[in-house]
PDB file of N, CA and C in Angstrom:
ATOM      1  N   UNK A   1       0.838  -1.167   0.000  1.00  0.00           N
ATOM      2  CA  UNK A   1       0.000   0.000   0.000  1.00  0.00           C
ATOM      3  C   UNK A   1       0.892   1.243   0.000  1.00  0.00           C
ATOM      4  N   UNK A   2       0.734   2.158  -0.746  1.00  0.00           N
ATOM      5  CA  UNK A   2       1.255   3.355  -0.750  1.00  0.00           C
ATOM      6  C   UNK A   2       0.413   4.799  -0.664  1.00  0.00           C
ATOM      7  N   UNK A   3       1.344   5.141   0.591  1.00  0.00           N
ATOM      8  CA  UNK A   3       0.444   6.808   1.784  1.00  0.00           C
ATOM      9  C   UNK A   3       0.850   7.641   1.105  1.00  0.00           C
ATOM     10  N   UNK A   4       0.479   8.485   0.866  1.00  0.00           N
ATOM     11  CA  UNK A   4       0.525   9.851   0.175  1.00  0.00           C
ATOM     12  C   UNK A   4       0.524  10.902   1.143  1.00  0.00           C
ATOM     13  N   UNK A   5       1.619  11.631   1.451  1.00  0.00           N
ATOM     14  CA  UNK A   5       1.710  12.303   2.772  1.00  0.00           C
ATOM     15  C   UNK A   5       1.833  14.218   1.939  1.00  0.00           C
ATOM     16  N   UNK A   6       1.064  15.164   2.201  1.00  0.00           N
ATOM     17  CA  UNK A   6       1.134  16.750   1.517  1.00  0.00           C
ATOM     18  C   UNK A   6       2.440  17.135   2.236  1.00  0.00           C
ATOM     19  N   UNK A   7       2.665  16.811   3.180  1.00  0.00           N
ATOM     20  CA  UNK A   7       3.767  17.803   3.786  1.00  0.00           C
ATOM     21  C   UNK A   7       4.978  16.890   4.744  1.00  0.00           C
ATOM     22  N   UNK A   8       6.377  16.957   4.642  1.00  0.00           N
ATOM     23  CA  UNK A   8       7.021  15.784   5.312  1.00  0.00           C
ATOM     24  C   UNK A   8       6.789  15.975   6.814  1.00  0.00           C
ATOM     25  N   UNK A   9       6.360  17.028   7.537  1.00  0.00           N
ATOM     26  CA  UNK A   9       5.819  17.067   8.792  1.00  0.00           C
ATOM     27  C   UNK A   9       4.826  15.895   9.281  1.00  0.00           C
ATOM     28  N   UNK A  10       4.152  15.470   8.597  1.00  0.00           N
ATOM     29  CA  UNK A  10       3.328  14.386   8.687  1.00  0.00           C
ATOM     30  C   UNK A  10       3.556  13.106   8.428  1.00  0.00           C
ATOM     31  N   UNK A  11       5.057  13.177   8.446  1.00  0.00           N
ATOM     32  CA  UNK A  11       5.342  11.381   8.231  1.00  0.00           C
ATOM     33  C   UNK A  11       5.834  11.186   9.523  1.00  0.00           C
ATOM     34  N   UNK A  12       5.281  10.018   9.904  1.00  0.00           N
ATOM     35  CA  UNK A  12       6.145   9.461  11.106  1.00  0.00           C
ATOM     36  C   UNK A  12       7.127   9.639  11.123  1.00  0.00           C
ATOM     37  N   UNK A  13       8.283  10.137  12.330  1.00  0.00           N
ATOM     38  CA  UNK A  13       9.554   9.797  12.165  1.00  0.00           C
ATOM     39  C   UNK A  13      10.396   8.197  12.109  1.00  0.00           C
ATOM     40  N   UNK A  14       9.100   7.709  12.212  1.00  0.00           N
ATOM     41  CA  UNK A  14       9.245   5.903  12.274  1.00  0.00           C
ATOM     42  C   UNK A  14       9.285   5.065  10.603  1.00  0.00           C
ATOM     43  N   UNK A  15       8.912   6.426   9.702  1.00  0.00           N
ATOM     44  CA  UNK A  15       8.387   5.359   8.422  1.00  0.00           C
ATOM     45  C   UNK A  15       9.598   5.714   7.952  1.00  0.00           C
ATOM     46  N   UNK A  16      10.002   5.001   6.611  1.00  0.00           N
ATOM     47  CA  UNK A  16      10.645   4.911   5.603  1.00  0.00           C
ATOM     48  C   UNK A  16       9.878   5.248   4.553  1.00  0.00           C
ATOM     49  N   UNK A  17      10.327   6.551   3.654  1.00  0.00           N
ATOM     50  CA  UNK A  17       9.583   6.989   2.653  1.00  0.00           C
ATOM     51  C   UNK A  17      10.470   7.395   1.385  1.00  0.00           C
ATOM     52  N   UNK A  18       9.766   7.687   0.131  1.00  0.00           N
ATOM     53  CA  UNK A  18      10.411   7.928  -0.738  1.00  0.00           C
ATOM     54  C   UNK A  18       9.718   9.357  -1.169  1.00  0.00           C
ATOM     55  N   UNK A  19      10.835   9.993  -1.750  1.00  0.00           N
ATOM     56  CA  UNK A  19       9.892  11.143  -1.966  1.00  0.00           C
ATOM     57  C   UNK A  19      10.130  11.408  -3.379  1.00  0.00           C
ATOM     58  N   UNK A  20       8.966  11.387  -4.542  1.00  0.00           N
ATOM     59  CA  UNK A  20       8.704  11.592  -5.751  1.00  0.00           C
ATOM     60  C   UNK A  20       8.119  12.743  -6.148  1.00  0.00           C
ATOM     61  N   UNK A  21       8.748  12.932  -7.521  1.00  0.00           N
ATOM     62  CA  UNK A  21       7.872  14.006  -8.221  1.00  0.00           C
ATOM     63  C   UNK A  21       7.498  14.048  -8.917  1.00  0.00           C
ATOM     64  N   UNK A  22       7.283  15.015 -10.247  1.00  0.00           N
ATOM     65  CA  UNK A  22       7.073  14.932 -11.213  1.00  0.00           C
ATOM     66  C   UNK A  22       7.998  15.306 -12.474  1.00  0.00           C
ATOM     67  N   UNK A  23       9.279  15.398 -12.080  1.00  0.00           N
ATOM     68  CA  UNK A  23      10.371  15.458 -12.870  1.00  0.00           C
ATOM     69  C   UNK A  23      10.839  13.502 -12.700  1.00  0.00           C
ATOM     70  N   UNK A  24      10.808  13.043 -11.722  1.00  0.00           N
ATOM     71  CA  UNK A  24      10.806  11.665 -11.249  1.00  0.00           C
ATOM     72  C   UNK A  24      10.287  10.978 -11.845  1.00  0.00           C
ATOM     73  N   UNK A  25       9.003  11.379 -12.266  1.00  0.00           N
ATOM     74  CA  UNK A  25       7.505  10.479 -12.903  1.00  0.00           C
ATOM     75  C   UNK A  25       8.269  10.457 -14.364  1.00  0.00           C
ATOM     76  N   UNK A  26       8.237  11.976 -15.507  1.00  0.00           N
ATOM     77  CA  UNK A  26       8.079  11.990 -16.149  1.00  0.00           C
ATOM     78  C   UNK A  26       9.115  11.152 -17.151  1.00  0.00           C
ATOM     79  N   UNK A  27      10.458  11.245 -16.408  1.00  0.00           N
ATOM     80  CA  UNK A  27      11.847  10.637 -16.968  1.00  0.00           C
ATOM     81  C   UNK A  27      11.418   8.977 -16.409  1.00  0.00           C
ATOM     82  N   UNK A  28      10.837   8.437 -15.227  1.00  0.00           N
ATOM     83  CA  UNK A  28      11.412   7.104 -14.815  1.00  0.00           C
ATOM     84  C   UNK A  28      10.418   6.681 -15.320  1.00  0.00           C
ATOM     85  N   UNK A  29       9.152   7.026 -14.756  1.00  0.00           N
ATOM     86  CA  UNK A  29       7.314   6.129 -14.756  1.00  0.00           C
ATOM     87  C   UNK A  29       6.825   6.128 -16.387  1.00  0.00           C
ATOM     88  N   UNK A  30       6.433   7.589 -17.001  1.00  0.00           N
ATOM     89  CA  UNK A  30       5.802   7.730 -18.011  1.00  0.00           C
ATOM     90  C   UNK A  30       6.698   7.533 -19.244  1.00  0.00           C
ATOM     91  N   UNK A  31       7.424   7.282 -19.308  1.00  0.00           N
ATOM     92  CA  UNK A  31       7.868   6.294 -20.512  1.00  0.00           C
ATOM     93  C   UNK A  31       7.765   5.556 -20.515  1.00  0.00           C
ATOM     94  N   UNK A  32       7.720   4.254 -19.518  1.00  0.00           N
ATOM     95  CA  UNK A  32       7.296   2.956 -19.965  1.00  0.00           C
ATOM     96  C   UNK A  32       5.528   2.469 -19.679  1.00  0.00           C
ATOM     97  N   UNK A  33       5.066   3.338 -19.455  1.00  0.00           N
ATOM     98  CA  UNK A  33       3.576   3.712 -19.682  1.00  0.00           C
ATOM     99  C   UNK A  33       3.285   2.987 -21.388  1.00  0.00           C
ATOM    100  N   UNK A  34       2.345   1.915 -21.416  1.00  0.00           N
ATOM    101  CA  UNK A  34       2.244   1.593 -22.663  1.00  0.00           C
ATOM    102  C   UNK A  34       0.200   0.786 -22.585  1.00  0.00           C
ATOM    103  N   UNK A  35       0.033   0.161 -23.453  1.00  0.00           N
ATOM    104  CA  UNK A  35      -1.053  -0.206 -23.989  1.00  0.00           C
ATOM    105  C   UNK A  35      -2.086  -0.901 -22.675  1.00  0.00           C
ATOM    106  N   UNK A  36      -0.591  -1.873 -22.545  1.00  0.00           N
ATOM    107  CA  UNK A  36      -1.611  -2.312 -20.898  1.00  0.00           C
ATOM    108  C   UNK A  36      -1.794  -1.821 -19.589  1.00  0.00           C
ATOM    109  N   UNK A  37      -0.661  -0.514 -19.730  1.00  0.00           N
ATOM    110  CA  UNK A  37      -0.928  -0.004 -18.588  1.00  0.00           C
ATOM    111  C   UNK A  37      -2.054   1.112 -18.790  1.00  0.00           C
ATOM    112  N   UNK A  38      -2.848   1.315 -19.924  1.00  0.00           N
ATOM    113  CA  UNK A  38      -3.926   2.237 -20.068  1.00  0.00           C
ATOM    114  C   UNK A  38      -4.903   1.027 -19.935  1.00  0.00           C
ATOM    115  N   UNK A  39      -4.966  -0.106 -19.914  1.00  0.00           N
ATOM    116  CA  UNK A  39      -5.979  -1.089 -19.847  1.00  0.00           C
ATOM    117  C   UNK A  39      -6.409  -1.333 -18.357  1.00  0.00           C
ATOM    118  N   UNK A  40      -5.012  -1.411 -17.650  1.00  0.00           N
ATOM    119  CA  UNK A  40      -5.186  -1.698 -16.270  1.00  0.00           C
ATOM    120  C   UNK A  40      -5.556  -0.103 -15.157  1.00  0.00           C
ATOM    121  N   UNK A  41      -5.181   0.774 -15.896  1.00  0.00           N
ATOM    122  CA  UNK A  41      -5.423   2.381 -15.416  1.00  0.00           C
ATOM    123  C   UNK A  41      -6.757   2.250 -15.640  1.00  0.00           C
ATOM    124  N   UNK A  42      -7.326   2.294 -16.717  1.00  0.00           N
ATOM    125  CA  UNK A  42      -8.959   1.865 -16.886  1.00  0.00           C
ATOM    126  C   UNK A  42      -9.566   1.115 -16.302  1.00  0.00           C
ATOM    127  N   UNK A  43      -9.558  -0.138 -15.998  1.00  0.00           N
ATOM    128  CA  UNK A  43      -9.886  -1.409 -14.964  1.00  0.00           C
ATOM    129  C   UNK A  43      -9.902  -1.212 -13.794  1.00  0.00           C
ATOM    130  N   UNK A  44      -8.590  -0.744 -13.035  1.00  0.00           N
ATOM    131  CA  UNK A  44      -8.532  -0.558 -11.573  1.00  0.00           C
ATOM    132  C   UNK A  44      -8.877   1.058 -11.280  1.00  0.00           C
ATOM    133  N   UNK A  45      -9.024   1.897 -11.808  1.00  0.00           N
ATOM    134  CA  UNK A  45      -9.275   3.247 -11.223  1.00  0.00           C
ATOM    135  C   UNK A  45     -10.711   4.356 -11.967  1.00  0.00           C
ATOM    136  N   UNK A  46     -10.985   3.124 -13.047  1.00  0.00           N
ATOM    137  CA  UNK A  46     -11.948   4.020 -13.861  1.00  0.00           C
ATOM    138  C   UNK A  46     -11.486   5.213 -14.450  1.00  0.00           C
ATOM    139  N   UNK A  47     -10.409   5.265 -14.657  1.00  0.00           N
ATOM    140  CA  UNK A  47      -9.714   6.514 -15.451  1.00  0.00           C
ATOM    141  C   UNK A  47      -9.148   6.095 -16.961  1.00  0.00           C
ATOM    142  N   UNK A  48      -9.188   6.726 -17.399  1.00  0.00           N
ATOM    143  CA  UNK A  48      -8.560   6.637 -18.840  1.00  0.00           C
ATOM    144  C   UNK A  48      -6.865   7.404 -19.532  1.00  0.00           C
ATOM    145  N   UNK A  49      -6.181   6.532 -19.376  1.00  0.00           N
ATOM    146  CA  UNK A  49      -4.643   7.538 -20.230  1.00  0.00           C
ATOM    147  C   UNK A  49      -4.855   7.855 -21.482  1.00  0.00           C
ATOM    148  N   UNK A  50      -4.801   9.338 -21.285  1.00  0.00           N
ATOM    149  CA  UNK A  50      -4.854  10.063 -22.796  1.00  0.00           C
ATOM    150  C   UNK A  50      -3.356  10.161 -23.394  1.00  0.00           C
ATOM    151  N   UNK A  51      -2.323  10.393 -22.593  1.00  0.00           N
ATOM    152  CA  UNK A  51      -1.601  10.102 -23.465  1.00  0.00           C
ATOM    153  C   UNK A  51      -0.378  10.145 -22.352  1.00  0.00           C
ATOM    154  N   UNK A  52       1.330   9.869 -22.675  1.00  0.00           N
ATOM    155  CA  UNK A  52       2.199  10.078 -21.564  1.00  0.00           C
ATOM    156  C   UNK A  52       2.115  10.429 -19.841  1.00  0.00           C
ATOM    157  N   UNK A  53       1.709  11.564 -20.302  1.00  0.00           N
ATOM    158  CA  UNK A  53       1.765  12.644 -19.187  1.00  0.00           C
ATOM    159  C   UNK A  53       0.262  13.122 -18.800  1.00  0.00           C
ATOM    160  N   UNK A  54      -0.876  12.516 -19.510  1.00  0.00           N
ATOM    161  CA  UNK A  54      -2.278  13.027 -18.817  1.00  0.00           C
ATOM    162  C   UNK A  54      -2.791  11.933 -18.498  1.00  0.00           C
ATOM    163  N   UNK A  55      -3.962  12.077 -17.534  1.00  0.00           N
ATOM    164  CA  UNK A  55      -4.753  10.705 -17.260  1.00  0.00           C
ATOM    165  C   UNK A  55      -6.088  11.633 -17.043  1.00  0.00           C
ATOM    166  N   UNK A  56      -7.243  11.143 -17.026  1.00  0.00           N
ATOM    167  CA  UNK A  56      -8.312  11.938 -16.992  1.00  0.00           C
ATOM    168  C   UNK A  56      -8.783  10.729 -16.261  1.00  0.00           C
ATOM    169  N   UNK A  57      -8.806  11.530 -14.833  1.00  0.00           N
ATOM    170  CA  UNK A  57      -9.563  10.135 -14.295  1.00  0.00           C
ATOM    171  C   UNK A  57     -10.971  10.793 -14.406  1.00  0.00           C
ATOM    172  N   UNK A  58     -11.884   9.691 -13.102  1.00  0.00           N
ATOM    173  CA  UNK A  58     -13.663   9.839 -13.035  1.00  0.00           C
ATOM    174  C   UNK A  58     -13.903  10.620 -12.943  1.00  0.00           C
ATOM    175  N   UNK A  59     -13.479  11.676 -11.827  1.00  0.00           N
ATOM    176  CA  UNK A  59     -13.663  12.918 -11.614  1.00  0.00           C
ATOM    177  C   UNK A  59     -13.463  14.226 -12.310  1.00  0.00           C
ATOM    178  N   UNK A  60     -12.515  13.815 -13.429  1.00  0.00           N
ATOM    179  CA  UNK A  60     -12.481  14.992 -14.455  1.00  0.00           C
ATOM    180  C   UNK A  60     -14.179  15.083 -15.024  1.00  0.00           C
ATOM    181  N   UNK A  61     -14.920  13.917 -15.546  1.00  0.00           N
ATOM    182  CA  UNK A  61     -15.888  13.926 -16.167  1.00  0.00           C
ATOM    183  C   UNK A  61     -17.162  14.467 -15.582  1.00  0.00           C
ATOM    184  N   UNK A  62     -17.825  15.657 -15.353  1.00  0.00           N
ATOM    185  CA  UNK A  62     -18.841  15.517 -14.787  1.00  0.00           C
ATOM    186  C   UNK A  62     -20.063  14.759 -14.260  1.00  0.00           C
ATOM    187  N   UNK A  63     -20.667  14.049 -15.239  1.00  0.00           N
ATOM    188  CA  UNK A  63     -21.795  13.203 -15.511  1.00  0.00           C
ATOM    189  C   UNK A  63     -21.012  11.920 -15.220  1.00  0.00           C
ATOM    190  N   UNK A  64     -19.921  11.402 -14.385  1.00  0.00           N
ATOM    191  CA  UNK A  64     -19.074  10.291 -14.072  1.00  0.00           C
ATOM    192  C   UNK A  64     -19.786  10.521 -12.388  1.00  0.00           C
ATOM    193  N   UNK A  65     -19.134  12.234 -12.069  1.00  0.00           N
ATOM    194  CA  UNK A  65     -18.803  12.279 -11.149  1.00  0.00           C
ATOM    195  C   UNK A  65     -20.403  12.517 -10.351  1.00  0.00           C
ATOM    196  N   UNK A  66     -21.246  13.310 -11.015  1.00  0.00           N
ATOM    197  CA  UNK A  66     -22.895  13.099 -10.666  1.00  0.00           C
ATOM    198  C   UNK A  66     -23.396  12.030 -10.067  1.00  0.00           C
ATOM    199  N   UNK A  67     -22.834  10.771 -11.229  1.00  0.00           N
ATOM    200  CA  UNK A  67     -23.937   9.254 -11.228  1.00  0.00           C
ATOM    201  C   UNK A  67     -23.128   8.676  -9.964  1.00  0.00           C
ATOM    202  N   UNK A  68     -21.766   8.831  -9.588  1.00  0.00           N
ATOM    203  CA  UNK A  68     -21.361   8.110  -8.871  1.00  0.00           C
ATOM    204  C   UNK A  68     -21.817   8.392  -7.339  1.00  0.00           C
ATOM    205  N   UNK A  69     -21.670  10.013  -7.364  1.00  0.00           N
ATOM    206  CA  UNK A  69     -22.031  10.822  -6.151  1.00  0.00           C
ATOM    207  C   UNK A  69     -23.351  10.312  -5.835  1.00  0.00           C
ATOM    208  N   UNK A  70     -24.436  10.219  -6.486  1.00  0.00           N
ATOM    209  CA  UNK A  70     -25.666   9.789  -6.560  1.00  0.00           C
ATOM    210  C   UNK A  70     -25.757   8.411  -5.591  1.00  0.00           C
ATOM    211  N   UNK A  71     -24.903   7.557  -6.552  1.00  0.00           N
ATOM    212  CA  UNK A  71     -25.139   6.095  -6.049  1.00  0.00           C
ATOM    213  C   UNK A  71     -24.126   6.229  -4.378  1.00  0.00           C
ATOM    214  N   UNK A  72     -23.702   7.138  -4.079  1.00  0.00           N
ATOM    215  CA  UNK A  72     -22.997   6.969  -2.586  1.00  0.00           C
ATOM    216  C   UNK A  72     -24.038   7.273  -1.611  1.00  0.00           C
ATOM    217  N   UNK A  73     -25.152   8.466  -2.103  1.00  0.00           N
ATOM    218  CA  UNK A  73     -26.088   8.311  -1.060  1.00  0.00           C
ATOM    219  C   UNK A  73     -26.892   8.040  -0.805  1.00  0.00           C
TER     220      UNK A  73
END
């Protein structure tokens, strides 16, 4: 499982963390970004890769984000 922490004040001084960016992403992660990883981005998160560097997940879409909001309450 991976925590997503906004500020390093909020990490335990107990954890072991890595800290990423988006100069990190764009050189290591999003190049090897390929066919199945837009299959499995789609499958597990309901989002769609538009291309390298964008992802449009559920929440970009309005009428995603309506029907879903709907069915939570």
């Amino acid at each position: 499982m991976i925590t997503i922490f906004k500020s390093k004040r909020d990490i335990p001084q107990d954890k072991e963390y890595i800290e990423l960016n988006d100069i990190f992403f764009n050189q290591n992660t999003a190049g090897k970004l390929d066919e199945r990883a837009a299959q499995f981005i789609e499958k597990i998160d309901d989002s769609k890769l538009l291309g390298k560097y964008k992802i449009r997940s559920r929440f970009d879409d309005y009428e995603k984000l309506k029907e879903w909001w709907e069915n939570e309450e």
